[in-house]
Protein backbone atom coordinates (compact mmCIF):
# COMPACT_ATOMS: atom_id res chain seq x y z
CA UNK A 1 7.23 -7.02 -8.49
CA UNK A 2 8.21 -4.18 -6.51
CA UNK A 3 7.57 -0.11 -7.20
CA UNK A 4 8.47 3.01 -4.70
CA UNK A 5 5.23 4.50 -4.14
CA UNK A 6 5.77 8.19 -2.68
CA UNK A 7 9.43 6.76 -1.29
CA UNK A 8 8.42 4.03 -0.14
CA UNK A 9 9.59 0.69 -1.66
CA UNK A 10 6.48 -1.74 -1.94
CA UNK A 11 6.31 -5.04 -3.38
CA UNK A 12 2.82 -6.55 -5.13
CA UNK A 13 1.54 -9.11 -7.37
CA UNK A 14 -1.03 -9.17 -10.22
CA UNK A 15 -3.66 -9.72 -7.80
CA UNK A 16 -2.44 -6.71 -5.45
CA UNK A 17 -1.95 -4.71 -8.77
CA UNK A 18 -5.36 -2.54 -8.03
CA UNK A 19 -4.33 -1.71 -4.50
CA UNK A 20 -0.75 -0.23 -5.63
CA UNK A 21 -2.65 1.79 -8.51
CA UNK A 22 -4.48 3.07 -5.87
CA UNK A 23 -1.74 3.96 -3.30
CA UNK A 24 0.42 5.26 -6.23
CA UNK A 25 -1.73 6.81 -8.83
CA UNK A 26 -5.36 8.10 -6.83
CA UNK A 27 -4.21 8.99 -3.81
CA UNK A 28 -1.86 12.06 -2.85
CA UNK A 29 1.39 11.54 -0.96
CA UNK A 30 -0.72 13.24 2.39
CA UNK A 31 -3.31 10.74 1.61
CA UNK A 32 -0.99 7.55 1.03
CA UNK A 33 1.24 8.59 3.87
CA UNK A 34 -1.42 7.78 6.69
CA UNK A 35 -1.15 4.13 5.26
CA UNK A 36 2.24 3.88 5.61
CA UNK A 37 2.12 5.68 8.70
CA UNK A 38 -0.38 3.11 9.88
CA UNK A 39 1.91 0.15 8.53
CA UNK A 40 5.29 1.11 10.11
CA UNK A 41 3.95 1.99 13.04
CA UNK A 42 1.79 -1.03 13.68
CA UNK A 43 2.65 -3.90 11.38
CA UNK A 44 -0.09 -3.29 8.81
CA UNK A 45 -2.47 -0.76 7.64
CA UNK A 46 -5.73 -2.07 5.64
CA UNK A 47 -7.37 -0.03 3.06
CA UNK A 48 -9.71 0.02 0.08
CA UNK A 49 -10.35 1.56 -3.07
CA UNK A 50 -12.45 3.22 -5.36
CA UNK A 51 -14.24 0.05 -6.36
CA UNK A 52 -14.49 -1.80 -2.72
CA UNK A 53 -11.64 -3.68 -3.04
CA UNK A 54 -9.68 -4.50 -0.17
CA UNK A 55 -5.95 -4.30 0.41
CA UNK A 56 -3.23 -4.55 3.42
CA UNK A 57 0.05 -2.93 3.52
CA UNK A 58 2.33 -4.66 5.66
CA UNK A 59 5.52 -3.16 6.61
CA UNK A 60 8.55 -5.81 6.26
CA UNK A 61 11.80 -4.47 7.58
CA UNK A 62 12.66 -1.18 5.08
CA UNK A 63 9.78 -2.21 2.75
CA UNK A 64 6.21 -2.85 2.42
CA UNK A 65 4.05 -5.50 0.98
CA UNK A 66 0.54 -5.27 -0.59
CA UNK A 67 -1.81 -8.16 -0.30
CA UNK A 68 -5.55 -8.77 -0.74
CA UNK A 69 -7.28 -8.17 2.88
C-alpha cells in the first residue's frame, strides 16, 4: 500500500501499518521531516514509536519504504 505522509510518498504493509500511523498521524511535519531528512540523505532513517516499536524508512528513488527494524 502506499500513502503521502507530509509529501512524501511512502509505501507499507500491514505489519509496517503502526510505523506510518506514527509518521503520519503523531508526529508533526517538523517532527517527521528529520526522518525523511535522515532517509534521503543517508539511505535510511530508523525510528520508533509510542509503544517501542521499531521501524526504518528507507528512501527508494522518489519514494520511501517502511519496514520493521
Amino acid at each position: 500500500m502506499k500513502i503521502t505522509i507530509h509529501g512524501h510518498i511512502v509505501e507499507y504493509d500491514n505489519d509496517t501499518a503502526a510505523g506510518m500511523r506514527y509518521l503520519s498521524r503523531e508526529l508533526d511535519g517538523v517532527e517527521a521531516k528529520v526522518f525523511f531528512d535522515q532517509a534521503y540523505n543517508h539511505g535510511s532513517a530508523v525510528f520508533e514509536d509510542h509503544f517501542g516499536y521499531k521501524f526504518k524508512l528507507v528512501h527508494h528513488g522518489g519514494e520511501y519504504q517502511l519496514i520493521k527494524a
